[in-house]
ModelCIF file with pLDDT and N, C-alpha, C, O atoms, coordinates in Angstrom:
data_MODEL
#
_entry.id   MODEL 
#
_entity.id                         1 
_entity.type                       polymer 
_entity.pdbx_number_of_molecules   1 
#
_entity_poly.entity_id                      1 
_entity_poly.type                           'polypeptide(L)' 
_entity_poly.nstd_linkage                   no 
_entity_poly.nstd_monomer                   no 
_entity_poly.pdbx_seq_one_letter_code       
;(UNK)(UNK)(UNK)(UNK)(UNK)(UNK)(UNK)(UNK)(UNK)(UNK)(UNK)(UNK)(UNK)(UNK)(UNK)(UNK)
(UNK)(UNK)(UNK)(UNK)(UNK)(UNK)(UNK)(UNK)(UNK)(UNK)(UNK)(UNK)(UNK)(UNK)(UNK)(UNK)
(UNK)(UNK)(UNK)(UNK)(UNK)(UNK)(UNK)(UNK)(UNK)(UNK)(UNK)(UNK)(UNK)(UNK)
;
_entity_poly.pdbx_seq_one_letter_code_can   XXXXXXXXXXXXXXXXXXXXXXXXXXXXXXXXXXXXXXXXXXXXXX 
_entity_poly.pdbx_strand_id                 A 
#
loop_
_entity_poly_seq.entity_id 
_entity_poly_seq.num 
_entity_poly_seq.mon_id 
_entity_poly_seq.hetero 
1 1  UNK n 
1 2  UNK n 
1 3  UNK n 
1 4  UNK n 
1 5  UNK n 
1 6  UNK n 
1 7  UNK n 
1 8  UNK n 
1 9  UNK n 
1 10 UNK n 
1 11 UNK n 
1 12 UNK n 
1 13 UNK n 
1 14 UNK n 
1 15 UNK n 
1 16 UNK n 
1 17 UNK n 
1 18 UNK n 
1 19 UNK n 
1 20 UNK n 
1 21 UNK n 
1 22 UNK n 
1 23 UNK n 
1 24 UNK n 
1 25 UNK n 
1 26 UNK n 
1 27 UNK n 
1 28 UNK n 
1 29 UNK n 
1 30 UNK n 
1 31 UNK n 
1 32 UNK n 
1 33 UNK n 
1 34 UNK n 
1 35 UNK n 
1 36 UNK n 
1 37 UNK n 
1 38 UNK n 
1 39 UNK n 
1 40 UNK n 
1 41 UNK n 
1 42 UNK n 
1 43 UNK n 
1 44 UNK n 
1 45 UNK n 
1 46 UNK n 
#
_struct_asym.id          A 
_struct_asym.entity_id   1 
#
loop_
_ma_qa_metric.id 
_ma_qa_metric.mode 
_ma_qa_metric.name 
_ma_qa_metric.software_group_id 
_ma_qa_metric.type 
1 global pLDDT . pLDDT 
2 local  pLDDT . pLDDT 
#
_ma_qa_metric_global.metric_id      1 
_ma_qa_metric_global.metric_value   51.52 
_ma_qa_metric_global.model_id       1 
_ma_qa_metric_global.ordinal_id     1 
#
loop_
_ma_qa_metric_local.label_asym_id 
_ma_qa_metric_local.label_comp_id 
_ma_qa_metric_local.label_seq_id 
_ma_qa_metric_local.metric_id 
_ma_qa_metric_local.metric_value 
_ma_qa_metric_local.model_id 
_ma_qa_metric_local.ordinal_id 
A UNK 1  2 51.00 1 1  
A UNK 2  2 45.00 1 2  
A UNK 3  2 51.00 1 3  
A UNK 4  2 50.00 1 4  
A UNK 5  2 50.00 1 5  
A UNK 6  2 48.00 1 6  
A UNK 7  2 46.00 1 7  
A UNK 8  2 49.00 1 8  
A UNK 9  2 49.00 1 9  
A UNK 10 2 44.00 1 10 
A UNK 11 2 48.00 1 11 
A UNK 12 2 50.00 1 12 
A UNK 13 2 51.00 1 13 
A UNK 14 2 47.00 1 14 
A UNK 15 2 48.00 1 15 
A UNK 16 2 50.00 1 16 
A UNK 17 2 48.00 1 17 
A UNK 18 2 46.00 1 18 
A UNK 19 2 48.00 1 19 
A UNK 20 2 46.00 1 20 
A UNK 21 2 45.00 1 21 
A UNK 22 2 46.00 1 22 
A UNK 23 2 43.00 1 23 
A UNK 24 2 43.00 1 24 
A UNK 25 2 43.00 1 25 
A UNK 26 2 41.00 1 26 
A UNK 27 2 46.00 1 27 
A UNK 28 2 43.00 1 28 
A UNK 29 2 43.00 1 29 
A UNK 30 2 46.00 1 30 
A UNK 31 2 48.00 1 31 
A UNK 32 2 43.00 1 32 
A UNK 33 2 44.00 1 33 
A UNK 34 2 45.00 1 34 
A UNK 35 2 46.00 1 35 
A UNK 36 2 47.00 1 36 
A UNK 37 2 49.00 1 37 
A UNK 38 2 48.00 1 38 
A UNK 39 2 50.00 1 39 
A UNK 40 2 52.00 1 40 
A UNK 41 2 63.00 1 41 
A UNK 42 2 70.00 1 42 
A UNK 43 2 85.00 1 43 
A UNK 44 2 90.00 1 44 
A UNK 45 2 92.00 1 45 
A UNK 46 2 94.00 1 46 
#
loop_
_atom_site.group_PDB 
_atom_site.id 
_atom_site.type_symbol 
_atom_site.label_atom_id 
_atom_site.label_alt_id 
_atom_site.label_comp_id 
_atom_site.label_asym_id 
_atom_site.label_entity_id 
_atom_site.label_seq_id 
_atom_site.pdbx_PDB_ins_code 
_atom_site.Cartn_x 
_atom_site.Cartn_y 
_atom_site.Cartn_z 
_atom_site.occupancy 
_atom_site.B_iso_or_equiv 
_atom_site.pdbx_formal_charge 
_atom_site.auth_seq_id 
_atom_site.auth_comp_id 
_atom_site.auth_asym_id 
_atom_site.auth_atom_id 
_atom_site.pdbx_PDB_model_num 
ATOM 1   N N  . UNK A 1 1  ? 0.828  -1.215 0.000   1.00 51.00 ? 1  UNK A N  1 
ATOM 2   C CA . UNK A 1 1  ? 0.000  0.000  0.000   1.00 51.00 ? 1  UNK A CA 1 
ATOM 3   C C  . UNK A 1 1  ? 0.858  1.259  0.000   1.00 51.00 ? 1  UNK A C  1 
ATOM 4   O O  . UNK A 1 1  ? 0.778  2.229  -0.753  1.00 51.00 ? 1  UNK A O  1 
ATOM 5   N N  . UNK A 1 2  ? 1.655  1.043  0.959   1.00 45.00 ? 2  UNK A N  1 
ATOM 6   C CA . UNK A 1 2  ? 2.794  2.540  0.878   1.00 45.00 ? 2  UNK A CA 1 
ATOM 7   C C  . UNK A 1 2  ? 3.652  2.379  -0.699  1.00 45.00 ? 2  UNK A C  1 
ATOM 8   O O  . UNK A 1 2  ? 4.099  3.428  -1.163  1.00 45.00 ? 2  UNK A O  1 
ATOM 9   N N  . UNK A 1 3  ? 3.826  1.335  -1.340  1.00 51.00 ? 3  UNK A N  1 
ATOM 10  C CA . UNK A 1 3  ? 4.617  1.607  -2.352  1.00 51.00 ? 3  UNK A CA 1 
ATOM 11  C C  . UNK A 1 3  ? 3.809  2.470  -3.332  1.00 51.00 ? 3  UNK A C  1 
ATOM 12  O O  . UNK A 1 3  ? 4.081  3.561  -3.834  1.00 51.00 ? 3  UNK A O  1 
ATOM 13  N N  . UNK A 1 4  ? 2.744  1.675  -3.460  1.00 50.00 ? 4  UNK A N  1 
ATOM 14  C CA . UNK A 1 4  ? 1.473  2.317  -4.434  1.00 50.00 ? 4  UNK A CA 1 
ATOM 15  C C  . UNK A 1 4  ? 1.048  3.739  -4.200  1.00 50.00 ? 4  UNK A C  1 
ATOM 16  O O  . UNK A 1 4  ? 0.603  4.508  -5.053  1.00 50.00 ? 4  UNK A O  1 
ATOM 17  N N  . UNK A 1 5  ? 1.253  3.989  -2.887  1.00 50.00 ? 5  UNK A N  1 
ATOM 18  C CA . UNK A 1 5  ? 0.697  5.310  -2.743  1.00 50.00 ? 5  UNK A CA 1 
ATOM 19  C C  . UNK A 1 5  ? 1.905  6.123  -3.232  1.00 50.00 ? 5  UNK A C  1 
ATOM 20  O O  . UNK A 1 5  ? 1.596  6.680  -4.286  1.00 50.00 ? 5  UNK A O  1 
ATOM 21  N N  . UNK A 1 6  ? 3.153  6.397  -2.864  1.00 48.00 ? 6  UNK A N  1 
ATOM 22  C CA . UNK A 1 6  ? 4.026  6.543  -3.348  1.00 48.00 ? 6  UNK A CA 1 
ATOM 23  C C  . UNK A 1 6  ? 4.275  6.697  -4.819  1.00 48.00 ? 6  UNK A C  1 
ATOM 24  O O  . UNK A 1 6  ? 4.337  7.830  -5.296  1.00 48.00 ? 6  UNK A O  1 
ATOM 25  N N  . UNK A 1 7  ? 4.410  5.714  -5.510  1.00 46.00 ? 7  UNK A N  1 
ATOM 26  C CA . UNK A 1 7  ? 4.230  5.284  -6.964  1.00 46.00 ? 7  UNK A CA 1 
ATOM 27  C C  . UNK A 1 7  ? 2.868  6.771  -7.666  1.00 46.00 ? 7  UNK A C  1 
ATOM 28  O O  . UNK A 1 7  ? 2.917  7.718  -8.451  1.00 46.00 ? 7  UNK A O  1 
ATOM 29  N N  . UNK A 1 8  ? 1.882  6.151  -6.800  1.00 49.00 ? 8  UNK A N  1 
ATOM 30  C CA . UNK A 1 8  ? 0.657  7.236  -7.597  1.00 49.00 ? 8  UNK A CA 1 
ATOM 31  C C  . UNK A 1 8  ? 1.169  8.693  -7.049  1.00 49.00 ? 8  UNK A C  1 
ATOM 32  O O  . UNK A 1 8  ? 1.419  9.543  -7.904  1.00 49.00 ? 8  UNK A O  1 
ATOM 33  N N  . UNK A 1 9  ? 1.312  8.971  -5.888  1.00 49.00 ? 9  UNK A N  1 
ATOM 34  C CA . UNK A 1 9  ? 1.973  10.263 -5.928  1.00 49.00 ? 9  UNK A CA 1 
ATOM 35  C C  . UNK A 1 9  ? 3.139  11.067 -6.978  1.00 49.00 ? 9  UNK A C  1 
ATOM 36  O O  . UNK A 1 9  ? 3.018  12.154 -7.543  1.00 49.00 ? 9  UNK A O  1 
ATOM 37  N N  . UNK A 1 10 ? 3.933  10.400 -6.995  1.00 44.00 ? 10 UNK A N  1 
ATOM 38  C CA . UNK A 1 10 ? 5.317  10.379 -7.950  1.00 44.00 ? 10 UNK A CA 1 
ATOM 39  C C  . UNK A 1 10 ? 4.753  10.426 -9.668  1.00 44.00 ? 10 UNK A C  1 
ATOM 40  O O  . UNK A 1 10 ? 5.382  11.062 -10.514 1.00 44.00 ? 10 UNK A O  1 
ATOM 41  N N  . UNK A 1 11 ? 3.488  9.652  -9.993  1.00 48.00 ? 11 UNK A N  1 
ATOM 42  C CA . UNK A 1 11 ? 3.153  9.747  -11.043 1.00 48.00 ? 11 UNK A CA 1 
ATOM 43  C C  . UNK A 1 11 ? 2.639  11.132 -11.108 1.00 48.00 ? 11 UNK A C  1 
ATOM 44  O O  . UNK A 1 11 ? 3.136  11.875 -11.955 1.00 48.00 ? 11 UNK A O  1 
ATOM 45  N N  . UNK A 1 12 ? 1.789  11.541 -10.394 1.00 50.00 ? 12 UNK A N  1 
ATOM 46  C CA . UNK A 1 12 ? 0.717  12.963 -10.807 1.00 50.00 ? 12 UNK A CA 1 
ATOM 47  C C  . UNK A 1 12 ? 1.185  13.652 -10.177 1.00 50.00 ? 12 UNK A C  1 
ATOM 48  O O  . UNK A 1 12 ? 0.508  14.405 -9.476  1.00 50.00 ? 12 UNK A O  1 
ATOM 49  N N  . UNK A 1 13 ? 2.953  13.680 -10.167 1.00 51.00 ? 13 UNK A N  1 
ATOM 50  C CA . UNK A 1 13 ? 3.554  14.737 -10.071 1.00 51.00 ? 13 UNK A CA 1 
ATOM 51  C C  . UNK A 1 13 ? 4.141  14.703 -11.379 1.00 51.00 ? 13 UNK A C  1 
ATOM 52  O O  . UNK A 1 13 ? 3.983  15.715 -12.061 1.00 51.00 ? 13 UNK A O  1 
ATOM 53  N N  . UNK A 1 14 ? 4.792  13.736 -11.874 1.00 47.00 ? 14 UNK A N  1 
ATOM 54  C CA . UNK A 1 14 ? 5.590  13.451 -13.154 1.00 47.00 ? 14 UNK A CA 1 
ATOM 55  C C  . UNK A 1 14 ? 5.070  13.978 -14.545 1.00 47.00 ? 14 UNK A C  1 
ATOM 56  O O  . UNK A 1 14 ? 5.695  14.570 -15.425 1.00 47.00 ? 14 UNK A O  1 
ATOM 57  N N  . UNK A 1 15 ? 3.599  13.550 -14.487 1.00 48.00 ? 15 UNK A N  1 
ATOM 58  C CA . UNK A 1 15 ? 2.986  13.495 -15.802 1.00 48.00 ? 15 UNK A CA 1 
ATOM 59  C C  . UNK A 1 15 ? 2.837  14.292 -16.295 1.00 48.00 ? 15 UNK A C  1 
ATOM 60  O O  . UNK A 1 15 ? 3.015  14.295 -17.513 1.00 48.00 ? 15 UNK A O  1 
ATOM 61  N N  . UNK A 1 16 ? 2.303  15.745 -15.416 1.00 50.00 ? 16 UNK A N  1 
ATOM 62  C CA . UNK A 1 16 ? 2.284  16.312 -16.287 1.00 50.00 ? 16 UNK A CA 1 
ATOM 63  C C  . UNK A 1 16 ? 2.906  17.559 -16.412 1.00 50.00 ? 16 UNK A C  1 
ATOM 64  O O  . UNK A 1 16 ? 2.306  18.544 -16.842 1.00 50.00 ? 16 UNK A O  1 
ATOM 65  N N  . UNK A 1 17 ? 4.405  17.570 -15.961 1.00 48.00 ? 17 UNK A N  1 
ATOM 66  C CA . UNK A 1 17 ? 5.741  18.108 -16.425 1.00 48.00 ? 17 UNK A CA 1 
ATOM 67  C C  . UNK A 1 17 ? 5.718  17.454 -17.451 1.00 48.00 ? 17 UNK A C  1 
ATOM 68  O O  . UNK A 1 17 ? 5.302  18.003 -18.471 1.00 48.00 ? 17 UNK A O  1 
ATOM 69  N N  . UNK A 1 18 ? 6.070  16.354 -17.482 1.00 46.00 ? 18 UNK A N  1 
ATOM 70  C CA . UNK A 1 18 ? 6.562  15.146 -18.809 1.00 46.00 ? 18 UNK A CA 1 
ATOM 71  C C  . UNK A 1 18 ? 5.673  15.560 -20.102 1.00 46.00 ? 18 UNK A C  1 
ATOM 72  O O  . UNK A 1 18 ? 6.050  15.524 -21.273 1.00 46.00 ? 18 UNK A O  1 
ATOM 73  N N  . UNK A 1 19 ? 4.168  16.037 -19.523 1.00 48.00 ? 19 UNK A N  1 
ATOM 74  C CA . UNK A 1 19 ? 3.570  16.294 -21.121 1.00 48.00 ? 19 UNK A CA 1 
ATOM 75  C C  . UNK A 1 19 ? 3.707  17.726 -21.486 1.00 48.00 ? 19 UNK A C  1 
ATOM 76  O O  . UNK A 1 19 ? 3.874  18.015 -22.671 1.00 48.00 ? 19 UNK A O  1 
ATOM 77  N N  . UNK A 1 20 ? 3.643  18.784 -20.444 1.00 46.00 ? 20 UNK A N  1 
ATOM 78  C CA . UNK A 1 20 ? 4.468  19.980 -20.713 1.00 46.00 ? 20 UNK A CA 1 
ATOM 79  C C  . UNK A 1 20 ? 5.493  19.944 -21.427 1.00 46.00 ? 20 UNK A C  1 
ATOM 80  O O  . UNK A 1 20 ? 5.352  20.469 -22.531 1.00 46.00 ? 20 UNK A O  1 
ATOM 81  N N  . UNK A 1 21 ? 6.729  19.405 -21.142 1.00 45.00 ? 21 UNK A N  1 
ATOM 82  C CA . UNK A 1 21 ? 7.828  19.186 -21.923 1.00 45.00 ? 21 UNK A CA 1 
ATOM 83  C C  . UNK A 1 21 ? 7.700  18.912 -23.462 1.00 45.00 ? 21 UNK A C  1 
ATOM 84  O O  . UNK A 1 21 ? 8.168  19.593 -24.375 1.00 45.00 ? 21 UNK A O  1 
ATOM 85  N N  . UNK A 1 22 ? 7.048  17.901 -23.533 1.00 46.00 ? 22 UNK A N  1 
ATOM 86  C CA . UNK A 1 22 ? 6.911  17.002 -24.956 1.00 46.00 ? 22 UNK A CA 1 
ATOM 87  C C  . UNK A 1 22 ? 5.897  18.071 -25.290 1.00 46.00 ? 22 UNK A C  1 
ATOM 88  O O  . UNK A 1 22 ? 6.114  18.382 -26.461 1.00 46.00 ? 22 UNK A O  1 
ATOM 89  N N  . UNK A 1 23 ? 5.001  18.702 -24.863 1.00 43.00 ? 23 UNK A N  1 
ATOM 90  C CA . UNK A 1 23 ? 4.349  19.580 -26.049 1.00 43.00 ? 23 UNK A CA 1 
ATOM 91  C C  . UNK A 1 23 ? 5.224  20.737 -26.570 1.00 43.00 ? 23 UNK A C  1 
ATOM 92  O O  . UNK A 1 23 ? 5.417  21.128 -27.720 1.00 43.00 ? 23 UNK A O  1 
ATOM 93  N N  . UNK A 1 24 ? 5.705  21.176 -25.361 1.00 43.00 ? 24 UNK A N  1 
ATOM 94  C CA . UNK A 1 24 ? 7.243  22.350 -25.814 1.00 43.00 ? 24 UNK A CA 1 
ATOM 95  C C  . UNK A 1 24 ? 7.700  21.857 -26.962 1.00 43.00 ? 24 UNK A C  1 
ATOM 96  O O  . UNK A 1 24 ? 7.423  22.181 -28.117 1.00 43.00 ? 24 UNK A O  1 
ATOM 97  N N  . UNK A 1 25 ? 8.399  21.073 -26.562 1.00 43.00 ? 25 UNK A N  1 
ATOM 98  C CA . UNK A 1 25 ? 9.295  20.168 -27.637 1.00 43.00 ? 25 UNK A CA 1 
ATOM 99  C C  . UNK A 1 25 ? 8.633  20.093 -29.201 1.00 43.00 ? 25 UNK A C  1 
ATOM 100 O O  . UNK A 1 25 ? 9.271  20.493 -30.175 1.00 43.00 ? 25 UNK A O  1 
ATOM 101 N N  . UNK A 1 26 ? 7.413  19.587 -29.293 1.00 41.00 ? 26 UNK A N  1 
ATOM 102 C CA . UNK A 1 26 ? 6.580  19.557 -30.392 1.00 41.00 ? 26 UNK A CA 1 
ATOM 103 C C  . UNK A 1 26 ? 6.619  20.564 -30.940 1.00 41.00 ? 26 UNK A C  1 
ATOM 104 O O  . UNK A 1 26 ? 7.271  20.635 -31.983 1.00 41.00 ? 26 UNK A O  1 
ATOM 105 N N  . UNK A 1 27 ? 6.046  21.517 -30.513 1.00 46.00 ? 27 UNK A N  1 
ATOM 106 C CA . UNK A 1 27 ? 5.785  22.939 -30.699 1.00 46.00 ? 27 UNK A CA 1 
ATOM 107 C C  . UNK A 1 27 ? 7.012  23.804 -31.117 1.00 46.00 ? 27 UNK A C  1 
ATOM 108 O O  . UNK A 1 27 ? 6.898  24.363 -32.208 1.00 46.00 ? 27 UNK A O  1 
ATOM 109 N N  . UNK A 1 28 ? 8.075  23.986 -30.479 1.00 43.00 ? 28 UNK A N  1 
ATOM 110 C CA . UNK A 1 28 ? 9.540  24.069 -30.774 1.00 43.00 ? 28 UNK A CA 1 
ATOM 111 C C  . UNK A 1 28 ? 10.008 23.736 -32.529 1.00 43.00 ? 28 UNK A C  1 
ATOM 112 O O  . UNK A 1 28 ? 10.556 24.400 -33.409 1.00 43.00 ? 28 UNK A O  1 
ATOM 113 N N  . UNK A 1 29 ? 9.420  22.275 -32.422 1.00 43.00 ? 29 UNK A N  1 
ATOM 114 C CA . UNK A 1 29 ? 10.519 21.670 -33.712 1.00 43.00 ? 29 UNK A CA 1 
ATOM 115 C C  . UNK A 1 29 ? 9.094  21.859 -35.065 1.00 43.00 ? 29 UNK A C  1 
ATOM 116 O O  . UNK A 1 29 ? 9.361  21.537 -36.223 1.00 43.00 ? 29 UNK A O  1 
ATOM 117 N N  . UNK A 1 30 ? 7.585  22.429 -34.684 1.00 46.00 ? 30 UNK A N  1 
ATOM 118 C CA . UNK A 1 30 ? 7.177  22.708 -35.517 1.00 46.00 ? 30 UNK A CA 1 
ATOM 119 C C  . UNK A 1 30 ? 7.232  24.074 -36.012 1.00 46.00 ? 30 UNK A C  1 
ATOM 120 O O  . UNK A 1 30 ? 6.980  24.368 -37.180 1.00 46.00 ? 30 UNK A O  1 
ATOM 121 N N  . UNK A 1 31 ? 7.531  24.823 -35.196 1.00 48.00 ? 31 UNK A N  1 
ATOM 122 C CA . UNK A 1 31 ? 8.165  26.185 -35.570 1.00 48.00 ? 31 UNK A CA 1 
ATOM 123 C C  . UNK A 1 31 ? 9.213  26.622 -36.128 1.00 48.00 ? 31 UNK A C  1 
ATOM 124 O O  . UNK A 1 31 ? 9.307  27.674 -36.760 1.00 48.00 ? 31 UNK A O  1 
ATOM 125 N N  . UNK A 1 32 ? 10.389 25.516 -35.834 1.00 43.00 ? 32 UNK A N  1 
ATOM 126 C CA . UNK A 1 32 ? 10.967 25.329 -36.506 1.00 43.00 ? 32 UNK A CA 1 
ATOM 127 C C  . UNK A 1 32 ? 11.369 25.038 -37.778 1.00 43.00 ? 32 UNK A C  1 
ATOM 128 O O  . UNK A 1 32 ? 12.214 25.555 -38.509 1.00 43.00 ? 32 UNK A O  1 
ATOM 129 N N  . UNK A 1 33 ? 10.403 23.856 -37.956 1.00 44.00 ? 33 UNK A N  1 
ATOM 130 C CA . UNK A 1 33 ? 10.299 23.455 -39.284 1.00 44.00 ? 33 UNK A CA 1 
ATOM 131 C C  . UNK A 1 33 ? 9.504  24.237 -40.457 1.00 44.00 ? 33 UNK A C  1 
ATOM 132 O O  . UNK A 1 33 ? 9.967  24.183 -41.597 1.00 44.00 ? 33 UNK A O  1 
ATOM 133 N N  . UNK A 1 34 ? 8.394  24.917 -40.219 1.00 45.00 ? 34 UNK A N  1 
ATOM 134 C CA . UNK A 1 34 ? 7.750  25.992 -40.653 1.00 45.00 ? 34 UNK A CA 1 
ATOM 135 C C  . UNK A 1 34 ? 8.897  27.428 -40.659 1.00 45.00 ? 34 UNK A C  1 
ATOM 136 O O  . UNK A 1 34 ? 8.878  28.056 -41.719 1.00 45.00 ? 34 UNK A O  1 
ATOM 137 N N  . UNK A 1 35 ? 9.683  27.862 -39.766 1.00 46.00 ? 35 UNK A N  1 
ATOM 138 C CA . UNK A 1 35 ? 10.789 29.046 -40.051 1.00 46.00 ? 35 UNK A CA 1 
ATOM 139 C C  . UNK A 1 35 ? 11.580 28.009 -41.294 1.00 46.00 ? 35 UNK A C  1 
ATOM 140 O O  . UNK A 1 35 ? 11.219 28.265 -42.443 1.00 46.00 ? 35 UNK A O  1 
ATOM 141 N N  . UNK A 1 36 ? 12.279 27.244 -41.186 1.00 47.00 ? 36 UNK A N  1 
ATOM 142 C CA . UNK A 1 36 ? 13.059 26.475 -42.423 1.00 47.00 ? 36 UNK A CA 1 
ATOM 143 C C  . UNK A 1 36 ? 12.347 26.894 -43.679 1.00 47.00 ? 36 UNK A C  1 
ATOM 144 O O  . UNK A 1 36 ? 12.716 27.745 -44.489 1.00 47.00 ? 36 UNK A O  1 
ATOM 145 N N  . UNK A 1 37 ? 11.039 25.999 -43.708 1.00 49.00 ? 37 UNK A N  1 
ATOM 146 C CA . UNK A 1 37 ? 10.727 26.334 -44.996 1.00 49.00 ? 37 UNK A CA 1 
ATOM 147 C C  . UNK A 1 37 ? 9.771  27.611 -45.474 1.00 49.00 ? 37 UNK A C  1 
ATOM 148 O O  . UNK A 1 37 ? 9.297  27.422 -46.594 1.00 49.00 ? 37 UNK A O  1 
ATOM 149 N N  . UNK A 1 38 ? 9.471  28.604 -44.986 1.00 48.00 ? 38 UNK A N  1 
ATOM 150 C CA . UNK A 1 38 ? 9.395  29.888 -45.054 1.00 48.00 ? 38 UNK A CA 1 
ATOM 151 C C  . UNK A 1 38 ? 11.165 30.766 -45.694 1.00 48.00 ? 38 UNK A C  1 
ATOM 152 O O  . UNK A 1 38 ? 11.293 31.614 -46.577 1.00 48.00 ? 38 UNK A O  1 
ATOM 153 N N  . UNK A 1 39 ? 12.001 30.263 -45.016 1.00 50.00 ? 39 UNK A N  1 
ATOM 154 C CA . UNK A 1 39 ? 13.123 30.689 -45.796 1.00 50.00 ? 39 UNK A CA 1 
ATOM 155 C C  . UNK A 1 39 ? 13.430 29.886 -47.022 1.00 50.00 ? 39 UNK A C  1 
ATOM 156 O O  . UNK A 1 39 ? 14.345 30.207 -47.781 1.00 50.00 ? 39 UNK A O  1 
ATOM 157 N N  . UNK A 1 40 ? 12.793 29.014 -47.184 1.00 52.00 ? 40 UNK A N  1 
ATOM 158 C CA . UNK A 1 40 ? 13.351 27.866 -48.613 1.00 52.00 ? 40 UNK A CA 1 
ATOM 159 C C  . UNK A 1 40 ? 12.281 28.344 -49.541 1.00 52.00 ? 40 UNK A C  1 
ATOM 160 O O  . UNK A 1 40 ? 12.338 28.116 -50.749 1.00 52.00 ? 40 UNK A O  1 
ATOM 161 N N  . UNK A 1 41 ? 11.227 29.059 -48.935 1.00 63.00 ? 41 UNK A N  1 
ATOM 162 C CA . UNK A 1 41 ? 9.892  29.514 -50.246 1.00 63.00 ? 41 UNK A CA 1 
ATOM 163 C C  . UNK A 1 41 ? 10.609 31.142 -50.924 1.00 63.00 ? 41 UNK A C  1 
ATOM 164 O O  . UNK A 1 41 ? 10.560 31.568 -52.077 1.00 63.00 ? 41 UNK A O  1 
ATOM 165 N N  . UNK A 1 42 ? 11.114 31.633 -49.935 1.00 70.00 ? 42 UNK A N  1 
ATOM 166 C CA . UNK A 1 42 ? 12.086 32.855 -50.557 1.00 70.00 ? 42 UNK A CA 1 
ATOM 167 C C  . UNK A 1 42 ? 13.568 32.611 -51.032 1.00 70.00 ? 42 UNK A C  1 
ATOM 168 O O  . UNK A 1 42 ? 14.425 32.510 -50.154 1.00 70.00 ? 42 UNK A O  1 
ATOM 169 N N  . UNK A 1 43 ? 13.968 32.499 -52.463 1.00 85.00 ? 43 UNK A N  1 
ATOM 170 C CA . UNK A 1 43 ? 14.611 32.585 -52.206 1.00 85.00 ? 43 UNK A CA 1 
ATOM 171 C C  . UNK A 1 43 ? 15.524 33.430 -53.481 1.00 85.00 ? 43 UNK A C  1 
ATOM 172 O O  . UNK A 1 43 ? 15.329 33.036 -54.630 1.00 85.00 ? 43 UNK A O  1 
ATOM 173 N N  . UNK A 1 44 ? 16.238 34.266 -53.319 1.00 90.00 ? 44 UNK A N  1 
ATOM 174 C CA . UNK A 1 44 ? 16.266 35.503 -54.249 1.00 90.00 ? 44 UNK A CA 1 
ATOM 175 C C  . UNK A 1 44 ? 17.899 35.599 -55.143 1.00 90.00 ? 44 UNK A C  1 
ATOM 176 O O  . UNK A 1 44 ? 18.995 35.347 -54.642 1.00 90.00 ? 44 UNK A O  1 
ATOM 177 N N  . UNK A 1 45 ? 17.637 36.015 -56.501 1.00 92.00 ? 45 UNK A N  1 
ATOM 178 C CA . UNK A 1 45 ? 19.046 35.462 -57.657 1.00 92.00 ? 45 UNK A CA 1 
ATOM 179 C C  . UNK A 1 45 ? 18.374 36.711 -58.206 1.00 92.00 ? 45 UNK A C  1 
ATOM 180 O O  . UNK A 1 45 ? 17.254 37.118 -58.515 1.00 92.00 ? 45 UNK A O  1 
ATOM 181 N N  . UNK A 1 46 ? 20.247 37.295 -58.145 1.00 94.00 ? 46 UNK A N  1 
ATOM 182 C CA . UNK A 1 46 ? 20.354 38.670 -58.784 1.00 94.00 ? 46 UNK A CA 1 
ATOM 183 C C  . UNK A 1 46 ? 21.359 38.607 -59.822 1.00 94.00 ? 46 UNK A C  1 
ATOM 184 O O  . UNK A 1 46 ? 21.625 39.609 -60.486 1.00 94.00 ? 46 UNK A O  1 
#
């Protein structure tokens, strides 16, 4: 019982940093990828 309680505490502390993170992260490398090719749609010869 104490492990479990433990365990569930430790989880719904974890989770949802852990999905904070990973949406950062998502969000990050889709902005990213959208700045990339926004500079690859311009691109200028003089």
């Amino acid at each position: 019982t104490v492990s479990e309680d433990r365990a569930g505490r430790v989880s719904r502390t974890f989770w949802p940093y852990a999905i904070a993170c990973g949406l950062s992260a998502v969000m990050f490398a889709a902005g990213y990828l959208l700045s990339s090719r926004d500079q690859e749609m311009v691109r200028e010869v003089s």
